[in-house]
Protein backbone atom coordinates (compact mmCIF):
# COMPACT_ATOMS: atom_id res chain seq x y z
CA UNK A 1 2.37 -32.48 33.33
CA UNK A 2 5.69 -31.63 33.99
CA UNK A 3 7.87 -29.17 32.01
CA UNK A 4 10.77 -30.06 29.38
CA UNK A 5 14.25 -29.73 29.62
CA UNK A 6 15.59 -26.50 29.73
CA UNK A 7 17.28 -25.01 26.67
CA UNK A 8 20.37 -23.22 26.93
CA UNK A 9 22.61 -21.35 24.23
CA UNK A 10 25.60 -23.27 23.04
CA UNK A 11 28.52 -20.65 23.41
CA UNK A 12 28.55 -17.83 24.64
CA UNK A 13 29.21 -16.59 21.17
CA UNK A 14 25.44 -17.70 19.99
CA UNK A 15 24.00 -15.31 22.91
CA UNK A 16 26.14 -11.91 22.12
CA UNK A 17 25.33 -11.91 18.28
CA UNK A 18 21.35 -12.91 19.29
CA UNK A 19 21.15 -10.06 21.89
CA UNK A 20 23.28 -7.49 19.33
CA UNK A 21 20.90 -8.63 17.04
CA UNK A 22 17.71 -8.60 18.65
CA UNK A 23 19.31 -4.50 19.50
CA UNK A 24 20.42 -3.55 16.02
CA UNK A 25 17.16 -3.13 14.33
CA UNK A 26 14.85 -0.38 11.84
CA UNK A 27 16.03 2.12 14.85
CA UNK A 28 19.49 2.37 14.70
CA UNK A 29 19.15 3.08 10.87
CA UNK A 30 16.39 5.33 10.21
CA UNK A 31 15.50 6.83 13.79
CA UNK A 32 19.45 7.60 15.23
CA UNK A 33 19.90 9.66 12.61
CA UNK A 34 17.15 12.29 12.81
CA UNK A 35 17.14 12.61 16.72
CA UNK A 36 20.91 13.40 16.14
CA UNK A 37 20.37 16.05 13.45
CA UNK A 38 17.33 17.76 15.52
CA UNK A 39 19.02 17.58 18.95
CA UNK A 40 22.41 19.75 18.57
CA UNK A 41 24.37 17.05 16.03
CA UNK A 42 27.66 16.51 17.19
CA UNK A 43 26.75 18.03 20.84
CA UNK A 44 24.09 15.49 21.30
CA UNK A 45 26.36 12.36 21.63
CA UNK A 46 27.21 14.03 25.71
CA UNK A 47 23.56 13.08 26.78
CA UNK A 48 23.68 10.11 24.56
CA UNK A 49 26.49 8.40 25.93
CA UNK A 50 25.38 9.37 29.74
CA UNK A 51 21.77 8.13 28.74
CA UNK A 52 24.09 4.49 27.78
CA UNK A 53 25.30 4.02 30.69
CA UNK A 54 22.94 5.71 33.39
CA UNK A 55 19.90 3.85 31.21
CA UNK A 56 21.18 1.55 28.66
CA UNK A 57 23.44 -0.28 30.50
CA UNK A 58 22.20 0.25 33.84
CA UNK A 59 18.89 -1.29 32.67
CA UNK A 60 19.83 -4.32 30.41
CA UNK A 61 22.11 -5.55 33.62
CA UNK A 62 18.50 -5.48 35.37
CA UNK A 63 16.91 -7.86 32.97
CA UNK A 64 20.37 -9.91 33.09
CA UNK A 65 20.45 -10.35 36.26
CA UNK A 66 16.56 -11.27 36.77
CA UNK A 67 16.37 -13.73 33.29
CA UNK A 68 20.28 -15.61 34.48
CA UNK A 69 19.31 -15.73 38.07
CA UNK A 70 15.14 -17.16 37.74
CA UNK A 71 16.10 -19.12 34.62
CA UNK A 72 12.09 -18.59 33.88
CA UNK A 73 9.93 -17.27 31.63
CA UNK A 74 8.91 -13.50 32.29
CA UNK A 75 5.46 -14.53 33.37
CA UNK A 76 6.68 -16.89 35.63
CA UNK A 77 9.79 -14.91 36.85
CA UNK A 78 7.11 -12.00 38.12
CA UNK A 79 4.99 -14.80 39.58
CA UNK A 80 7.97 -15.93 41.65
CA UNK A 81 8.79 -12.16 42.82
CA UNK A 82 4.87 -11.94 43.71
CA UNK A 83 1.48 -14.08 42.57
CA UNK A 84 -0.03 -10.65 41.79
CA UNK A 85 2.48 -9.30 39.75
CA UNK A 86 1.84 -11.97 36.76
CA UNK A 87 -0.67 -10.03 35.12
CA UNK A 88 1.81 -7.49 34.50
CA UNK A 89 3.80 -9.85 32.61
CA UNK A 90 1.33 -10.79 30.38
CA UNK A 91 0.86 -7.06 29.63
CA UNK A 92 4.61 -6.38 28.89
CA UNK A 93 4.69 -9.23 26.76
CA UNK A 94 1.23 -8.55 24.78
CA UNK A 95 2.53 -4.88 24.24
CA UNK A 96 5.94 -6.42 22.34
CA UNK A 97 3.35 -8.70 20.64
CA UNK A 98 1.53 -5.97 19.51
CA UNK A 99 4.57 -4.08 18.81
CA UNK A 100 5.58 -6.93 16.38
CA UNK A 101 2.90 -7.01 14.28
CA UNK A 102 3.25 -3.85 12.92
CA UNK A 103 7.02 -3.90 12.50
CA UNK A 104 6.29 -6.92 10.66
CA UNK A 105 4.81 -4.80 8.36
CA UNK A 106 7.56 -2.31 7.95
CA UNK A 107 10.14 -5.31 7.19
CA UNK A 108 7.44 -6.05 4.42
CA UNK A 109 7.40 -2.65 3.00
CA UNK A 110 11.16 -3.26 2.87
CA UNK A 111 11.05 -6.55 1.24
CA UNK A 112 8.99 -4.91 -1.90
CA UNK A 113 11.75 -2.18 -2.03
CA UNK A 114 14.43 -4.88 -2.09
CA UNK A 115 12.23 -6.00 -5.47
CA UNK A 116 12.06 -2.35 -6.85
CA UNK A 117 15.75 -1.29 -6.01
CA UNK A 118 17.22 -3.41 -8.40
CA UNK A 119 14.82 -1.58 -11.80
CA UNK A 120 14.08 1.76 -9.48
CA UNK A 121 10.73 1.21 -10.36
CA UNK A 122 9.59 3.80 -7.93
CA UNK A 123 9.74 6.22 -10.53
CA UNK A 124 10.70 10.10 -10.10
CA UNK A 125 8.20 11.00 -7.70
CA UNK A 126 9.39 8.31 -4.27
CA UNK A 127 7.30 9.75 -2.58
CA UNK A 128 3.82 9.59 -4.55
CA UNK A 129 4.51 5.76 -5.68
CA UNK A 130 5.29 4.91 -1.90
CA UNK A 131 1.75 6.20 -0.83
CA UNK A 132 0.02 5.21 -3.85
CA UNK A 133 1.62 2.29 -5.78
CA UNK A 134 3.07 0.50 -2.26
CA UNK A 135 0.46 1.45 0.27
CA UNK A 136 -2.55 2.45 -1.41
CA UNK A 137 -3.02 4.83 1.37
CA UNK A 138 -6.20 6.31 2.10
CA UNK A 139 -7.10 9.13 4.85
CA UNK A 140 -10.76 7.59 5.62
CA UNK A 141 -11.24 4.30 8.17
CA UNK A 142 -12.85 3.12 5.68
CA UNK A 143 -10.18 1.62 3.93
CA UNK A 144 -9.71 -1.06 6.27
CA UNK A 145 -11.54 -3.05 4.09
CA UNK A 146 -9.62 -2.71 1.29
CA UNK A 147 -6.86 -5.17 1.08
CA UNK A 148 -3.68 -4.79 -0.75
CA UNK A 149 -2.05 -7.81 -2.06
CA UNK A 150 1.45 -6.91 -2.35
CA UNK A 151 1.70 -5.68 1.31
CA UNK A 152 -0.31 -8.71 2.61
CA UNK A 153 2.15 -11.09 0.57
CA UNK A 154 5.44 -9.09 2.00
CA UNK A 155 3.54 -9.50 5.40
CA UNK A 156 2.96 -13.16 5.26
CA UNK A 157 6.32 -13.72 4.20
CA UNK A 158 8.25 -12.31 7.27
CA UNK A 159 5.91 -13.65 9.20
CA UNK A 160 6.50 -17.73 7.56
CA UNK A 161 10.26 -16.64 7.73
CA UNK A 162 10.17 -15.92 11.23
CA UNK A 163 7.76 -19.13 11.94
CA UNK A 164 10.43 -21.16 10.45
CA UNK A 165 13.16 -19.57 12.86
CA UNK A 166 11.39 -19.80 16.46
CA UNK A 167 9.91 -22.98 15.47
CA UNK A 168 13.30 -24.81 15.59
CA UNK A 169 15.62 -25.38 18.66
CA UNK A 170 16.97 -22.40 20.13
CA UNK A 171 20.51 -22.94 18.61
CA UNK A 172 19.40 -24.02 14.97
CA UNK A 173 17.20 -21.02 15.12
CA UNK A 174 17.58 -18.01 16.69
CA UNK A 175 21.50 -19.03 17.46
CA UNK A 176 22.63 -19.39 13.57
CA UNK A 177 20.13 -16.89 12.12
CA UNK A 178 22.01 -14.31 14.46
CA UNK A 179 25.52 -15.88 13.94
CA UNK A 180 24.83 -15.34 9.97
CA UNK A 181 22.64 -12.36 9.35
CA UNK A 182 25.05 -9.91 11.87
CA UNK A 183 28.01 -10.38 10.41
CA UNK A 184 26.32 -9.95 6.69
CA UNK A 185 24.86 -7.12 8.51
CA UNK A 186 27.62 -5.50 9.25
CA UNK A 187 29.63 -6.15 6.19
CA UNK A 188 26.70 -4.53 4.13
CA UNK A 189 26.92 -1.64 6.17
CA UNK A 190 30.54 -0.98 5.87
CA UNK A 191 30.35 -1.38 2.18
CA UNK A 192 27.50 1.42 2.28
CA UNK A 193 29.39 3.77 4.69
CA UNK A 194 33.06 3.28 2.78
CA UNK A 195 31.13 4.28 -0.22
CA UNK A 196 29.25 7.11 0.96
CA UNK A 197 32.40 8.37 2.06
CA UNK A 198 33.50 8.58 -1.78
CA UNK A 199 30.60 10.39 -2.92
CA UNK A 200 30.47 14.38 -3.94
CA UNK A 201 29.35 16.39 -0.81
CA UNK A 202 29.58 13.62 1.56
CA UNK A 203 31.44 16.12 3.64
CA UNK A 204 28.45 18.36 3.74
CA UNK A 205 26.61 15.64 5.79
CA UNK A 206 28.79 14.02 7.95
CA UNK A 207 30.23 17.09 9.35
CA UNK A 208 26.80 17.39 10.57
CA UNK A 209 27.54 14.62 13.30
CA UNK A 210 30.54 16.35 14.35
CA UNK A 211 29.38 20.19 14.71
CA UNK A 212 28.11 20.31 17.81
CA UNK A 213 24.85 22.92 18.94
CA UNK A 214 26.92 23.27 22.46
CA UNK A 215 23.30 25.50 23.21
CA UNK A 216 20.78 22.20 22.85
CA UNK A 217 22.79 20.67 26.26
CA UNK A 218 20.71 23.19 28.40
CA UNK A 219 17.51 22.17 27.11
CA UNK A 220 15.64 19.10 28.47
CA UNK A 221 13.62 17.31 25.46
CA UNK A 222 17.60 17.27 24.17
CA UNK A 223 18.33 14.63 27.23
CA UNK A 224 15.03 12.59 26.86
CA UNK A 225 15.39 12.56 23.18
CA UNK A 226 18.49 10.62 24.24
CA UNK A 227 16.98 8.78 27.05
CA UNK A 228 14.30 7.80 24.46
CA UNK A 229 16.68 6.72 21.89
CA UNK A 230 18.55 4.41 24.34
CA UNK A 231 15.04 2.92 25.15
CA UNK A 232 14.16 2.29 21.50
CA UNK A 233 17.54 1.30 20.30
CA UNK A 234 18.25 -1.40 23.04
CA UNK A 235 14.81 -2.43 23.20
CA UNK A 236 14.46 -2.21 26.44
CA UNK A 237 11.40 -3.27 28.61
CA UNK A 238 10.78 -6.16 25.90
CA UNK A 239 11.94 -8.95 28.06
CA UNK A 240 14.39 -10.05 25.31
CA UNK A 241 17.19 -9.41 27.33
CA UNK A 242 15.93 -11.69 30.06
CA UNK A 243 14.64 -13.98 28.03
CA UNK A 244 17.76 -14.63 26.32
CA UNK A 245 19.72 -14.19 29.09
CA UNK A 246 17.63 -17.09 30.90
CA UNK A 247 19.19 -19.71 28.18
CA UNK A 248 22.85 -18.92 29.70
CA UNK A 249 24.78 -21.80 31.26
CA UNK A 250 26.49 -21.50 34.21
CA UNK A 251 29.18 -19.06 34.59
CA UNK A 252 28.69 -16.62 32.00
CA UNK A 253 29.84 -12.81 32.30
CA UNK A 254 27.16 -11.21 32.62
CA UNK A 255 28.38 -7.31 33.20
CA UNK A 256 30.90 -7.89 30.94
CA UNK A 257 28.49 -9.19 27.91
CA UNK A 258 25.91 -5.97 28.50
CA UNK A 259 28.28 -3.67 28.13
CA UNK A 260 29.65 -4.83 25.02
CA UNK A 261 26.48 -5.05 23.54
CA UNK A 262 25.73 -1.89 24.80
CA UNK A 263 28.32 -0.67 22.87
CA UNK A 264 28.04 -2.85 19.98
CA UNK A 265 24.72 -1.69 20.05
CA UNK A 266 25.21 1.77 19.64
CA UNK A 267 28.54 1.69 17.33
CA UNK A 268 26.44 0.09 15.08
CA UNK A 269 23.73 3.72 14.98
CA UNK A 270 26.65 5.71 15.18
CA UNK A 271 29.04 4.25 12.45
CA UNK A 272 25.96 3.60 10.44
CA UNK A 273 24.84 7.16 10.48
CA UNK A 274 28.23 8.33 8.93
CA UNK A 275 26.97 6.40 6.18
CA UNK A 276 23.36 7.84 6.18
CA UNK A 277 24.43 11.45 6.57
CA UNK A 278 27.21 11.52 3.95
CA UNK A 279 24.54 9.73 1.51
CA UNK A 280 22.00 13.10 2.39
CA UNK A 281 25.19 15.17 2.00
CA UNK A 282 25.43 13.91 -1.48
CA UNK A 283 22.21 14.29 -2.43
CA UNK A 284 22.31 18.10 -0.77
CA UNK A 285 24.84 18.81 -3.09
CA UNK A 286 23.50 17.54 -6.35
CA UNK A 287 19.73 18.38 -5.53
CA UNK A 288 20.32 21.55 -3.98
CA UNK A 289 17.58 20.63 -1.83
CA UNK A 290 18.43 21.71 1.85
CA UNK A 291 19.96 19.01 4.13
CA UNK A 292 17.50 19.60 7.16
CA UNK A 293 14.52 18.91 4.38
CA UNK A 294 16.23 15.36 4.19
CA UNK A 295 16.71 14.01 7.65
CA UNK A 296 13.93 12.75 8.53
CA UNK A 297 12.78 9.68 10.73
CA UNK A 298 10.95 6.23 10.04
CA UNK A 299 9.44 4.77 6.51
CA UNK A 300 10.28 8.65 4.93
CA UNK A 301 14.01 8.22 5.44
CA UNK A 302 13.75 4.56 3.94
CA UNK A 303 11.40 4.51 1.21
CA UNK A 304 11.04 8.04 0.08
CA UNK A 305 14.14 10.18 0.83
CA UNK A 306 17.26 7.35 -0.50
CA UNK A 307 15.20 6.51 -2.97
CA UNK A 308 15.04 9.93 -4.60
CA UNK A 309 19.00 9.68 -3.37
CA UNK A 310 19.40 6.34 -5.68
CA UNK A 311 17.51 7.77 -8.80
CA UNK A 312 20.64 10.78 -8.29
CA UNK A 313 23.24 8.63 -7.85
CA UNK A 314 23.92 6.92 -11.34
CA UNK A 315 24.64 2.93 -12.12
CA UNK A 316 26.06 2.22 -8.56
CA UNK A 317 22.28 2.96 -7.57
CA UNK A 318 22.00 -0.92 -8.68
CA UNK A 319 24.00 -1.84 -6.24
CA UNK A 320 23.92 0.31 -3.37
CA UNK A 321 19.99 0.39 -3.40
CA UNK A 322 19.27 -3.07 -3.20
CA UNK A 323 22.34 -3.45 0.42
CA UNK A 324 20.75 -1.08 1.21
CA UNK A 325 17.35 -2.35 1.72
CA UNK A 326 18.95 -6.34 2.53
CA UNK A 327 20.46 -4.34 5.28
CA UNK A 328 16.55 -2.79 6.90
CA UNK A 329 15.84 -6.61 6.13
CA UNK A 330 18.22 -8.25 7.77
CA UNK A 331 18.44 -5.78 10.79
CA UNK A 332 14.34 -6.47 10.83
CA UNK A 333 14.45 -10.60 10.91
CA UNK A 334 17.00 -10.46 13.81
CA UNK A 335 14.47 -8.08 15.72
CA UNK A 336 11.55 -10.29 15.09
CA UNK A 337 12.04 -13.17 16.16
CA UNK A 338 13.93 -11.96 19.34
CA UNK A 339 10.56 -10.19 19.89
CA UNK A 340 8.17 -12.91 19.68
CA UNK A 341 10.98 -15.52 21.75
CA UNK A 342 10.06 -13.98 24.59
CA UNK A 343 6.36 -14.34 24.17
CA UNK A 344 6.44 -18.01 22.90
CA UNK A 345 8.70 -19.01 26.03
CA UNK A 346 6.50 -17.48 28.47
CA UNK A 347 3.02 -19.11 26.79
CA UNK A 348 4.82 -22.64 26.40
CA UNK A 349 6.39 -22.87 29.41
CA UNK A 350 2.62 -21.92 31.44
CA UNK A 351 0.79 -24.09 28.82
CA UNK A 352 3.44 -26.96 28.23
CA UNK A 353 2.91 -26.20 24.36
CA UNK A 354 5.60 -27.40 23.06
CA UNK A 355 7.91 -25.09 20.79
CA UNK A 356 6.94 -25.59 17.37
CA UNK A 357 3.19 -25.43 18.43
CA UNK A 358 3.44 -22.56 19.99
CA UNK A 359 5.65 -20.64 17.43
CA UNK A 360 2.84 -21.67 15.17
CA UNK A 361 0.00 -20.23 17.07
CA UNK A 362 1.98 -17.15 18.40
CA UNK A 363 2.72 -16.34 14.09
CA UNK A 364 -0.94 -17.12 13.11
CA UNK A 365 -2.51 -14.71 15.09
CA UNK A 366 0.25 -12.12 14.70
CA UNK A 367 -0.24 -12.76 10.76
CA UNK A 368 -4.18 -12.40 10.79
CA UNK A 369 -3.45 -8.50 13.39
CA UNK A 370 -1.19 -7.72 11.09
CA UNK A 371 -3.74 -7.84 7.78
CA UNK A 372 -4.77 -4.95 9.24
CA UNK A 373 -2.00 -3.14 8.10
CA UNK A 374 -2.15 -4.20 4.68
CA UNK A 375 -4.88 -2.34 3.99
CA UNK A 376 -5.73 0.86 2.77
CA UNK A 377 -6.12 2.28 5.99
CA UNK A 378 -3.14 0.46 7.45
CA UNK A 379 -0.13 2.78 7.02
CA UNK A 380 -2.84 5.18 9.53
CA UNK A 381 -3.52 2.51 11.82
CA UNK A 382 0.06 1.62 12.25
CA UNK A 383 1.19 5.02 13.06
CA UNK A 384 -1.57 5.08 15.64
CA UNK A 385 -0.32 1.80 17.28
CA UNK A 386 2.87 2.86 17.40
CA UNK A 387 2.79 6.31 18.82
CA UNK A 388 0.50 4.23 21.63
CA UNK A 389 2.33 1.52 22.40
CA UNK A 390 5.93 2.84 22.18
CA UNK A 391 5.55 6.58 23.83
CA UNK A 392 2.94 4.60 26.39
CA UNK A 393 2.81 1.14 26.61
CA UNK A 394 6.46 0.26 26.43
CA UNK A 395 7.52 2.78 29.04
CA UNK A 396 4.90 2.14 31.33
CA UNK A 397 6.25 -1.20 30.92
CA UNK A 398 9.84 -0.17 31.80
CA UNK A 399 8.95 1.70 34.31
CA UNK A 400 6.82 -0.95 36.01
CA UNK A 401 10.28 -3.05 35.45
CA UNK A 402 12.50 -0.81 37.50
CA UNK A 403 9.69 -0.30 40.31
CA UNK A 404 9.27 -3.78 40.99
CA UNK A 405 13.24 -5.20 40.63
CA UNK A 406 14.29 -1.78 42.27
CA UNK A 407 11.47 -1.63 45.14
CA UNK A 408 10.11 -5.11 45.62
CA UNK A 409 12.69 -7.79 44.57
CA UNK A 410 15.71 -8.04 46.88
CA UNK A 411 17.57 -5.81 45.13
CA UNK A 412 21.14 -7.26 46.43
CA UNK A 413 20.15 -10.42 45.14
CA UNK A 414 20.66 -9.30 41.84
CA UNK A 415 24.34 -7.88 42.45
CA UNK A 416 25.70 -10.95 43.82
CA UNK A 417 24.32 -12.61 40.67
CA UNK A 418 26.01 -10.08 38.30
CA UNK A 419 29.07 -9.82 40.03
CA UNK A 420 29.78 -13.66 40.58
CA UNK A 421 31.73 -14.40 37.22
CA UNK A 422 32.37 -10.87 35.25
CA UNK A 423 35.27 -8.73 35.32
CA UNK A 424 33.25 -5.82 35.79
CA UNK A 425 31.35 -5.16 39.37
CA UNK A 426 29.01 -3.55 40.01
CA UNK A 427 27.53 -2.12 43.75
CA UNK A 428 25.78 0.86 45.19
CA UNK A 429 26.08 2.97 42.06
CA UNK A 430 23.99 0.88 40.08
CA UNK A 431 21.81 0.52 43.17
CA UNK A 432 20.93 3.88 43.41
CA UNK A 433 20.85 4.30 39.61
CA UNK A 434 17.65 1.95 39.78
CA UNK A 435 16.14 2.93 42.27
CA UNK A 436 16.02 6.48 41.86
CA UNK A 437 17.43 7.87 39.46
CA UNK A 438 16.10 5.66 35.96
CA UNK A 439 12.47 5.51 37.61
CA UNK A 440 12.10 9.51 37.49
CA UNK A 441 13.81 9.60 34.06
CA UNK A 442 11.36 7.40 32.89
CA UNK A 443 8.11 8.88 34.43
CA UNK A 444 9.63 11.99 32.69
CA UNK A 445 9.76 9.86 29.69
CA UNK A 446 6.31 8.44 29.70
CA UNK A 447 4.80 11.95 30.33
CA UNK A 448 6.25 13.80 27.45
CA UNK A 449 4.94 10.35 25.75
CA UNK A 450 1.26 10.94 26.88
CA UNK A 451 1.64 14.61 26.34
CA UNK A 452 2.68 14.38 22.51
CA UNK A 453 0.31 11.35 22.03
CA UNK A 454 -2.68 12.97 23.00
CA UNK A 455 -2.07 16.55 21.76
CA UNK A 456 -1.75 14.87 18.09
CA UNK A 457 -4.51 12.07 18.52
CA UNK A 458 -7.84 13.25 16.53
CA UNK A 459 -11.24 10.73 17.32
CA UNK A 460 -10.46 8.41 15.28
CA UNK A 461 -6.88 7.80 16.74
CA UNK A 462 -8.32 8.50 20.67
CA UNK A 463 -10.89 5.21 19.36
CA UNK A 464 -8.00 2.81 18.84
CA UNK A 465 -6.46 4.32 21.33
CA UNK A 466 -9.14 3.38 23.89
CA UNK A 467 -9.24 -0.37 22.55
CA UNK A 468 -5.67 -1.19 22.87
CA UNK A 469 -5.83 -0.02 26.60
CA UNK A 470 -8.72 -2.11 26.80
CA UNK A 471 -6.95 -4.93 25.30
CA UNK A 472 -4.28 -4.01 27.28
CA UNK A 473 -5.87 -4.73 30.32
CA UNK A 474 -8.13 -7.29 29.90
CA UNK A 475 -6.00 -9.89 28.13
CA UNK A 476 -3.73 -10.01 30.79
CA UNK A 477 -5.91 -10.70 33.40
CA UNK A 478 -7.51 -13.92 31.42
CA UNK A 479 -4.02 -15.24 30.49
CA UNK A 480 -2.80 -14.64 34.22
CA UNK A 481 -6.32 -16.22 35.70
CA UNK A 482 -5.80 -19.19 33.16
CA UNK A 483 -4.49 -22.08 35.12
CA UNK A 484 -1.46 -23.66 33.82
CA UNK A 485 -0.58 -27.06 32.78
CA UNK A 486 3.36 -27.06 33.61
CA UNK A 487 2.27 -28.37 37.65
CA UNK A 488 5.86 -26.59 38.75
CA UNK A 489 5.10 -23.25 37.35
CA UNK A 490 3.76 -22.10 41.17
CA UNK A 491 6.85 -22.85 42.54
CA UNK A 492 8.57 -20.16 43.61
């Protein structure tokens, strides 16, 4: 069996909001904004603007280069560089698939708060009706077994809208979800921020983002809290940037299109966390509760902290709650199905499963891993999954990326390929930037990961822990040892 025509994007247009989107996700709005506050505020943006272009940029012009020049899945890409390699793609890509199905949770989560903005039915006490009323959260295993329906609902329901997105053809999917959900995106988060802005003691948080702590440059975890935030924000080391940059025609700017989404990318966090802060500023003010007791990071920000904010904040509470929570959804779609993309392309082109099968396969099982976190033990298990797989998983992944493109690829292959149409060159710089300089950044990286992983793991935790890597190692292997339908997938 032979495999089908190749899809490409249909403008160039289609690819920058799919890639901006598949960036801008649950990161940039709850995450940015906590490693700012805790990591010298205003001071913090120095290592956070080297860490976008020494990492960020540096990084995303790797996978680029590899997905435009192979035009091939990443499975088959790392085949190509080396037959032994290809279990290593099937490990990057099972760790983003892995990945999804829990962030497929916390875009459910949202979609119930997009229900209870509009009444502010969580009551005065956010943070009790989250654990309680949302999550039915329990501290003992045992609650795996208890299922709760309005969580497994929200699940199934991301999970049918994002079937019904990767299922079609890549420009009536992916290619107008992005072209419409960004730029509602974005509106909603201008209308948030200009509003913010109008609030009493808005001041007293955005200021925050411009007083620097000139003393947290000197200190290290500063500069791989920035390093890390780079990884997280622009997703790298999930293939979707060489995925999608493998649908490119001919000709396309490649240099030129990463660093505007780069910076696209990371406008977005920073404009966005105006918003946030002057919102916690607000609530400061009125609460009297101190601002450092308010910044925090993940599903506390989101469904516990603006909430008590919106039950503060009066009748436009109706209205700014419920953008609010459209804007975690929409940033959420756009990240999920540019995660699972990359996974589907890589199992249909091996298998010659044609798209719509394979989107339906890929969603099943993620739906039926992902009951797991609708249950009373869920909210648990997901926090264990996600320390593992993102502090790591994922950067063992990136590193692996930069070791093998850097080390074992012909590296000057890759800068003839970037440099052949874009404005912007690039040469030895970036070279040595690769090479060197992101691998040990990296490794630094993934052992502070380990380090804060393992120090907070208890048994239970170190348990799951132990099955993922074994998961993580023998899935692979099988799906690498499988032989594959397509007969020109050996061809290197």
């Amino acid at each position: 069996m032979t495999e089908q025509k190749k899809s490409e994007w249909n403008s160039n247009l289609a690819f920058m909001m799919a890639m901006i989107g598949s960036a801008v996700g649950l990161g940039n709005i709850w995450r940015f904004p906590n490693v700012l506050y805790s990591n010298g505020g205003g001071s913090f943006m120095i290592p956070y603007i080297v860490s976008l272009f020494l990492l960020g940029i540096s990084f995303v012009l790797v996978e680029y280069a590899v997905g435009y020049k192979f035009k091939k899945s990443l499975a088959r890409i790392l085949y190509s560089v080396n037959k032994k390699l290809e279990p290593i793609a099937w490990f990057i890509l099972l760790v983003v698939f892995l990945i999804t199905t829990y962030y497929v949770c916390v875009v459910g989560w949202d979609l119930i708060y997009i229900c209870l903005s509009f009444t502010k039915a969580w009551g005065a006490n956010p943070d009790l009706y989250f654990t309680n009323n949302v999550l039915h959260a329990t501290d003992s295993i045992s609650g795996i077994f208890t299922i709760v329906p309005t969580v497994l609902l929200s699940v199934f329901v991301i999970w049918f809208l994002a079937w019904l997105i990767i299922k079609r053809d890549l420009n009536d999917g992916i290619g107008n979800v992005s072209k419409t959900l960004l730029p509602l995106l974005c509106i909603i988060v201008v209308i948030i921020v200009a509003f913010s802005l109008t609030l009493p003691g808005a001041s007293v948080g955005y200021t925050q983002i411009f007083t620097p702590d000139w003393s947290a440059l000197g200190n290290l975890n500063v500069w791989l809290a920035a390093f890390g935030q780079i990884v997280f924000s622009l997703s790298l080391g999930m293939a979707i940037a060489m995925t999608y940059a493998s649908y490119l025609p001919e000709g396309a700017k490649l240099v030129d299109n990463a660093v505007m989404v780069a910076f696209s990318n990371s406008g977005f966090e920073v404009f966005n966390s105006i918003g946030i802060f002057s919102i916690l500023g607000f609530m400061t003010v009125t609460s009297g509760i101190p601002f450092n007791e308010l910044v925090t990071s993940g599903t506390g920000l989101a469904f516990v902290v603006f909430p008590q904010v919106f039950n503060t904040m009066g009748p436009a509470a109706h209205i700014i709650g419920p953008l609010f929570f459209i804007c975690i959804l929409f940033a959420g779609i756009t990240s999920v199905i540019a995660l699972l993309e990359g996974v589907c392309y890589s199992i249909s082109e091996k298998f010659l499963i044609e798209r719509k099968k394979t989107a339906t396969v890929v969603c099943i099982v993620g739906f039926c891993i992902s009951t797991i976190f609708a249950t009373g033990a869920g909210s648990t298990i997901l926090g264990i999954f996600d320390a593992f797989l993102n502090n790591f998983a994922l950067l063992f992944a990136v590193l692996l990326e930069c070791l093998i493109f850097g080390w074992i690829y012909k590296f000057d292959d890759l800068i003839e390929t970037l440099n052949a149409h874009s404005n912007i060159k690039v040469g030895k710089t970036w070279k040595i930037v690769i090479k060197y300089i992101l691998p040990i950044c990296i490794l630094g990286l993934w052992i502070q990961g380990i380090l804060t992983t393992m120090s907070e793991a208890n048994g239970v935790s170190k348990t799951i822990m132990l099955i993922l890597s074994i998961v993580l190692i023998v899935v692979p292997i099988i799906f690498a040892k499988m032989p594959a339908l397509n007969k020109n997938y050996y061809d290197v």
